[in-house]
Each structure stands twice: as C-alpha cells, then as structure tokens.
Protein backbone atom coordinates (compact mmCIF):
# COMPACT_ATOMS: atom_id res chain seq x y z
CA UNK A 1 -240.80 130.93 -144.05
CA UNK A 2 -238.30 133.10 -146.69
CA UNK A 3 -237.43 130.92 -149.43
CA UNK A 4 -234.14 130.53 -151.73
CA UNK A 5 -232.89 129.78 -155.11
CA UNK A 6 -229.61 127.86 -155.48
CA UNK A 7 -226.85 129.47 -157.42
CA UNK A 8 -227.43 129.08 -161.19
CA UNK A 9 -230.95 127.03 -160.47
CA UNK A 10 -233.07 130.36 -161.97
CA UNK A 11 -233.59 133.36 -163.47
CA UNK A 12 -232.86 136.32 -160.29
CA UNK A 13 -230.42 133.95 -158.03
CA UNK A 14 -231.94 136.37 -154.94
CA UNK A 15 -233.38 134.84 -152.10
CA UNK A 16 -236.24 135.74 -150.26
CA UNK A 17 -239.63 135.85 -151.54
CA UNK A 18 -239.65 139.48 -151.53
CA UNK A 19 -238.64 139.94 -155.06
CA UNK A 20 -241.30 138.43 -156.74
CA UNK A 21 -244.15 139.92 -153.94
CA UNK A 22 -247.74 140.15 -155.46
CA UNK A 23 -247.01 144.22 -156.42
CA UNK A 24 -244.30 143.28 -158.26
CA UNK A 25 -243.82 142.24 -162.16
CA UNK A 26 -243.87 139.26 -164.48
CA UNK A 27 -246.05 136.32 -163.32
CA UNK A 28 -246.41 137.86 -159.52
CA UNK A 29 -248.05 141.17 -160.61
CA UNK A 30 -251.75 142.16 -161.14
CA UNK A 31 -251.45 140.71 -165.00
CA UNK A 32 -252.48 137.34 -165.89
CA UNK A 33 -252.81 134.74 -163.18
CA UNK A 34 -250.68 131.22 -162.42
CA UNK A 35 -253.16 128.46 -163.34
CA UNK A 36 -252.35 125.80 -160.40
CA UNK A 37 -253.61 122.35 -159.54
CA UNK A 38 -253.76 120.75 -156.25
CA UNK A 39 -252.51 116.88 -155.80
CA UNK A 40 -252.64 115.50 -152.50
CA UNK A 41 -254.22 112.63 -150.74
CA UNK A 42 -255.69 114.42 -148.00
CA UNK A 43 -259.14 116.54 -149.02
CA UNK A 44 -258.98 118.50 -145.79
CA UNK A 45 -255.56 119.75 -146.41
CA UNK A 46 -256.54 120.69 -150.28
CA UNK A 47 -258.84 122.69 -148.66
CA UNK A 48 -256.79 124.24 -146.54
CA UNK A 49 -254.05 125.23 -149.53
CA UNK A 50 -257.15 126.59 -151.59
CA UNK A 51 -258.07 128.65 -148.41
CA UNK A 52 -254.73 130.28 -147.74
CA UNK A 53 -254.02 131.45 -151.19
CA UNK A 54 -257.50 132.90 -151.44
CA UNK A 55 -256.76 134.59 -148.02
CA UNK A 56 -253.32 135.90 -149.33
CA UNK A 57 -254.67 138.88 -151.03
CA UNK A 58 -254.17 139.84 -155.29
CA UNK A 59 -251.58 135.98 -154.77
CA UNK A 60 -251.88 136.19 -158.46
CA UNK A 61 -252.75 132.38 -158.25
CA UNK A 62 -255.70 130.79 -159.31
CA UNK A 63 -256.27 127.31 -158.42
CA UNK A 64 -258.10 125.64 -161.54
CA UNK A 65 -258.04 121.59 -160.25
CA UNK A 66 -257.47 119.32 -157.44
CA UNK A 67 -256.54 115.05 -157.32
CA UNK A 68 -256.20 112.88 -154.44
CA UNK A 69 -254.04 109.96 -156.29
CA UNK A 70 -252.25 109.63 -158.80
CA UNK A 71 -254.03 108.66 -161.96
CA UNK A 72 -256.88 110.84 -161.16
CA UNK A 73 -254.08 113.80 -160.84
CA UNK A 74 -252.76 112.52 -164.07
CA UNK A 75 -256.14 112.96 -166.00
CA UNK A 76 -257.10 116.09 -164.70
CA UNK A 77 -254.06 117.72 -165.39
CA UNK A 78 -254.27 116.51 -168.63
CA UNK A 79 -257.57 118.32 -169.50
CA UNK A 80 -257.15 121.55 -167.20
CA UNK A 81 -253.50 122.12 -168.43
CA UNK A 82 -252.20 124.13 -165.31
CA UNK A 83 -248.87 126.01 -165.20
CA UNK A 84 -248.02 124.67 -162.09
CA UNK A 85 -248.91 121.65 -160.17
CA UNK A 86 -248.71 121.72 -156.17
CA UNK A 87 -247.15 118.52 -155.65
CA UNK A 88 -247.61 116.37 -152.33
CA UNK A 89 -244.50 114.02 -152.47
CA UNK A 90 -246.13 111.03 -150.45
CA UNK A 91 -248.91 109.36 -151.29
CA UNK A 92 -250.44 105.93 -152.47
CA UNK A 93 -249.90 104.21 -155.71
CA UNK A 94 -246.35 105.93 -156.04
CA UNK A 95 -246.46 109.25 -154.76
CA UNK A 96 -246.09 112.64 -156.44
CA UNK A 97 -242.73 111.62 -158.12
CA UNK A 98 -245.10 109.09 -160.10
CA UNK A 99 -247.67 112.05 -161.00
CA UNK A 100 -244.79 114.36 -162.28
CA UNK A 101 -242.76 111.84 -164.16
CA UNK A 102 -246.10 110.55 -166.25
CA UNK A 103 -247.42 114.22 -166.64
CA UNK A 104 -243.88 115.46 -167.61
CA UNK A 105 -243.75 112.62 -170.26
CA UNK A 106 -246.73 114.20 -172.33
CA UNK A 107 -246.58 117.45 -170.92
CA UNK A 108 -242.69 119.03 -170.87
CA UNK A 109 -244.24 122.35 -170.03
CA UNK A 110 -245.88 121.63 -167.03
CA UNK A 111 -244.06 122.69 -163.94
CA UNK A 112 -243.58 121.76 -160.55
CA UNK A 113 -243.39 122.35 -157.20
CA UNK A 114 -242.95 120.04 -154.07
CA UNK A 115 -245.28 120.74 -150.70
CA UNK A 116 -244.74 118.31 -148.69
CA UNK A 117 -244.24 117.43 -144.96
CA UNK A 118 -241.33 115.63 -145.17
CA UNK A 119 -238.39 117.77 -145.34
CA UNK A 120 -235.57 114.97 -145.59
CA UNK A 121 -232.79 114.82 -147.68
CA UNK A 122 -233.81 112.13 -149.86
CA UNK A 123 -237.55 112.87 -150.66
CA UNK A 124 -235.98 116.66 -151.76
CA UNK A 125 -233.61 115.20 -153.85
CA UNK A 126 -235.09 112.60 -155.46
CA UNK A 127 -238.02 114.98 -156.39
CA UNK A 128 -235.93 117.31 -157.56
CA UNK A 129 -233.88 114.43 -159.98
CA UNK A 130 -237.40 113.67 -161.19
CA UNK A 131 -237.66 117.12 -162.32
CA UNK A 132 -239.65 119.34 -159.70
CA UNK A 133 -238.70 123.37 -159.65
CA UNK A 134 -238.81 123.61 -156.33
CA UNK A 135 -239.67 122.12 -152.81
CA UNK A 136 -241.30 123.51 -150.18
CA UNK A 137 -242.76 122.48 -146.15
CA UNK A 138 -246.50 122.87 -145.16
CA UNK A 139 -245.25 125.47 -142.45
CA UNK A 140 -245.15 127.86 -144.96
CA UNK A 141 -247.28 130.84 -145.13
CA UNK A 142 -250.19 131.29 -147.79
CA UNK A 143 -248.44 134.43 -149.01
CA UNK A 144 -245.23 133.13 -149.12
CA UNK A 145 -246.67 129.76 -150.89
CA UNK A 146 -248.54 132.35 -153.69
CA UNK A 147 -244.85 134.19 -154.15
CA UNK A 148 -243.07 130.39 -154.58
CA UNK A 149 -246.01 129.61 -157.07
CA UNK A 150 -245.05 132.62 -158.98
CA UNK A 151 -241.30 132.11 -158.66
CA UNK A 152 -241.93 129.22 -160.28
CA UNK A 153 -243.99 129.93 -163.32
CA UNK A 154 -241.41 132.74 -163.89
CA UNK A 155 -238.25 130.01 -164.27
CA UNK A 156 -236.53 130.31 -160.45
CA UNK A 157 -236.09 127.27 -158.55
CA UNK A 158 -237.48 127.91 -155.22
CA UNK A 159 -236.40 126.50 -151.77
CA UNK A 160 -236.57 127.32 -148.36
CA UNK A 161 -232.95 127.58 -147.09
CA UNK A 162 -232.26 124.06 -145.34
CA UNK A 163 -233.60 122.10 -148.36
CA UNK A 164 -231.44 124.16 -150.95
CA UNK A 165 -228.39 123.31 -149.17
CA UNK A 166 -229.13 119.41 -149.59
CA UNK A 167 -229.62 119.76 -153.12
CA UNK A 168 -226.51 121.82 -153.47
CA UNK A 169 -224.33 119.37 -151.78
CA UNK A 170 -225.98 116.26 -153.96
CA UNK A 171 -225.52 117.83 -157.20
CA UNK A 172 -222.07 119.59 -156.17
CA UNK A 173 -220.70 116.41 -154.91
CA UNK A 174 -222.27 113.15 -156.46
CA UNK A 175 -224.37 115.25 -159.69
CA UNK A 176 -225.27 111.81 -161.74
CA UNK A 177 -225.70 109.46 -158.72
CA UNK A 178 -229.26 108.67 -156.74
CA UNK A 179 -229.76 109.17 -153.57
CA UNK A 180 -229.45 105.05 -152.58
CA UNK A 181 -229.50 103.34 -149.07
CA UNK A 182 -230.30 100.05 -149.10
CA UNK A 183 -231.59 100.00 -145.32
CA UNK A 184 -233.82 103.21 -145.66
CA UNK A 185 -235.14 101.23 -149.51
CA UNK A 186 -236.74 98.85 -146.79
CA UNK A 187 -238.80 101.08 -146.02
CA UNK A 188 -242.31 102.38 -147.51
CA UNK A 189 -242.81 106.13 -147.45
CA UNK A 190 -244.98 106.18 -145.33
CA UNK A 191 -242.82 103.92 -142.93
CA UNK A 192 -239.91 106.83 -143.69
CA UNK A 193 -242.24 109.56 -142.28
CA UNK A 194 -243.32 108.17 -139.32
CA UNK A 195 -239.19 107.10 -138.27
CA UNK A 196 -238.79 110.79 -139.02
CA UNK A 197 -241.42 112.27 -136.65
CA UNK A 198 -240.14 109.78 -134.33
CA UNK A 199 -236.72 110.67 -134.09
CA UNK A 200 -237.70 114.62 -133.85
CA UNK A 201 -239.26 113.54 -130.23
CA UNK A 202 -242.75 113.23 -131.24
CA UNK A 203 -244.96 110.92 -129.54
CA UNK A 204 -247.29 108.55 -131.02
CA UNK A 205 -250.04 110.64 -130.46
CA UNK A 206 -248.51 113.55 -132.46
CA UNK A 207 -247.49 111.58 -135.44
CA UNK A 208 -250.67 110.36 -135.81
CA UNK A 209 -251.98 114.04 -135.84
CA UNK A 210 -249.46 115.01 -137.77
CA UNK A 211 -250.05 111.96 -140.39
CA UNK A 212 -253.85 112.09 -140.20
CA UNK A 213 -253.57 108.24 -139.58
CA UNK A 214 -254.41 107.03 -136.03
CA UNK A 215 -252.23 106.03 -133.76
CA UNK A 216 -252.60 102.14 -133.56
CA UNK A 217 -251.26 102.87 -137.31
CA UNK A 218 -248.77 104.65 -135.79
CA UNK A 219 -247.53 101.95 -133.97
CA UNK A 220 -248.05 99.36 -136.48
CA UNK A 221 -245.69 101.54 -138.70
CA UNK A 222 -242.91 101.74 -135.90
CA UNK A 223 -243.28 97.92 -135.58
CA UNK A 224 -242.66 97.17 -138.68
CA UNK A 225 -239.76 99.59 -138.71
CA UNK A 226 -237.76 98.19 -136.13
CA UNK A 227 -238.44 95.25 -138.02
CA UNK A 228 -236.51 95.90 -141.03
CA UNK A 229 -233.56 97.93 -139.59
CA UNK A 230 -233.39 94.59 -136.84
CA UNK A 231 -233.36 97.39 -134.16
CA UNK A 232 -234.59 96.99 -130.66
CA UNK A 233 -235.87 100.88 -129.44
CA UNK A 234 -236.91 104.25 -130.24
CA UNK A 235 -233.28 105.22 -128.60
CA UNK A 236 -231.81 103.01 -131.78
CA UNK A 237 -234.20 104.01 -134.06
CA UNK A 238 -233.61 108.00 -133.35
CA UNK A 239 -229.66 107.06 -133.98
CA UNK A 240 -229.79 105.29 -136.78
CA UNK A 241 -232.10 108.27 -138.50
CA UNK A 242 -229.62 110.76 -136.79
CA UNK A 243 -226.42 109.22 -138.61
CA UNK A 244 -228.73 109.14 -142.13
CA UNK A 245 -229.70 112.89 -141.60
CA UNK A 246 -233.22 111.97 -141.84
CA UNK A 247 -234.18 114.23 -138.93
C-alpha cells in the first residue's frame, strides 16, 4: 500500500512512501529512532504490529508501550511519552478518538496516527477532526507502516490514496461541519463495522474472522442493525450503506 499527503496537510506534499524510506534523512534515517506506542484492543494483533516493524529492517521505529483500552492507553502514554501513538479507531469505552482527545489535552505534542480496519468515510474524518496526522488500513505493509510512522514524526500527514480524497472533499466542501447522520448515530461502532463487511459481500463467517468476535455475535450485530434502520434484508442493508458510501 503507497501512501499520500493531501495538498498543504505537510511538510514534502509528495506521495508515496518512497521519500521518507529508512536510507533516507530526518526522522526515517539511521539517526535517532520514533518512540511509538501501540493502542488496540486486540493483544494478538499488537503483536502482530510489533512483529512487522521489527521484521521491516533499520524501520527507524522503536515501539516503547502498548494499551488495550482506553484509560490504560491514557496512563501509559502519560509515563512513556512516545512521539507517536498507533491508534486503533474502534474500541470499547470510546474508542481511539477518546484516547487521543484526553492525551492531546495534556500532551499537545503527542502525535497521531490512525490504523484501523475500517476505512469509511466517517471514522477517517472524524479522527482526523479530533486531531490524528494521518490514517491508515491494516493491509498495509510493515515497511510501509515504519515509513508512515516516520512521515509522521517528521510533520506530513499521511494517507493512503482513497482515504485522502474523503478528507479532501470534507474539509474542501463543508471545513467546520461534522460528519452527522442521524440513522448511521444509531448505530454503535462496532454495529457500523459489521454493516460494512456486510455490504462488501462478506459472509458471517468472514466478519467474524475479520472482527475476532464469533459469529453468533455476528449475527446478533446484524439483528440489531436491521433493527434500527427498520430494514428487512441484507439486499436493503447493502443499499442503504451503498447510498452512505460506507462500503
């Protein structure tokens, strides 16, 4: 996955990770390395993040901390005082957003950037609004992870190309309003990710794997889904996210 800075977002306006590789200078090169901490619910996939950037060669990354929740993310960054924290955007007791506004509160200098799964509109935006320097899939590649790390402790805003263009057209077109649908407020995160996977064509089986939930969670989510929208089907339920460019 390349990724790409928005016009007037950073400091090179290039895209591609290319530019700031782990040869190259600032932040990226074989100087000091970018202090980050981990923050996401799921322990196995920590471990998986901490694996890939030790597997990406001189990444110029060190990771110095990890939280599953909020307030434990909130004290640990606190004491360990990254440079950059590795956001996941959903999780319990108020997901990432939550983490970054209380951390940004006490500490302005502390940067972030977004890893989620979700790659809708709204959970980029509203992220980004909250102050995050970037947001980026869990496709991406541990090398190309490392280089957005970097981009980001150097000043850029980093994006893979898709997700730049939705923050472009919210902050080109509507720049002081939030993202607000009073149908999709219904629903939980949680509830929001699973409608998403659902609409791509995934079966219930494959969201759950997807999730890490299981699947009679699966369908407990879609239940309550059709629920609140008052629809009747998947067929409705892929529409309805279609029209919202949730998929």
């Amino acid at each position: 996955m390349t990724t790409a800075q928005p016009p007037g977002a950073g400091g090179t306006g290039g895209t591609g990770t290319g530019g700031t590789g782990t040869g190259g200078t600032g932040t990226g090169g074989r100087g000091r390395r970018v202090r980050v901490f981990l923050v996401d619910d799921h322990s196995m996939f920590r471990s998986g993040v901490r694996a890939e950037l030790a597997g990406a060669g001189d990444s110029g990354v060190e990771v110095v901390g990890e939280a599953g929740g909020v307030g434990e993310a909130v004290a640990a960054i606190a004491k360990v005082r990254p440079e950059v924290v590795l956001l996941d955007v959903h999780m319990p007791d108020g997901g990432g957003r939550a983490v970054l506004e209380r951390v940004r509160a006490a500490q302005p200098d502390v940067l972030f950037l977004a890893l989620s799964v979700s790659d809708a509109a709204e959970d980029v935006i509203g992220v980004i609004r909250a102050g995050a320097r970037g947001y980026v899939t869990k496709t991406i590649s541990g090398s190309d992870l490392a280089a957005a790390i970097r981009r980001v402790a150097d000043g850029d805003a980093v994006f893979s190309p898709r997700l730049a263009g939705f923050v472009l057209d919210a902050f080109t077109r509507h720049p002081d309003s939030p993202v607000h649908d009073p149908e999709l407020d219904q629903l939980t995160q949680r509830e929001r990710e699973v409608l998403r996977l659902l609409a791509r064509g995934y079966a219930y089986k494959e969201i759950a794997s997807q999730l890490f939930i299981s699947v009679k969670t699966v369908e407990t989510h879609v239940s309550s889904v059709l629920r609140k929208l008052q629809l009747s089907n998947r067929y409705e339920l892929s529409r309805w996210a279609t029209d919202r460019r949730l998929v």
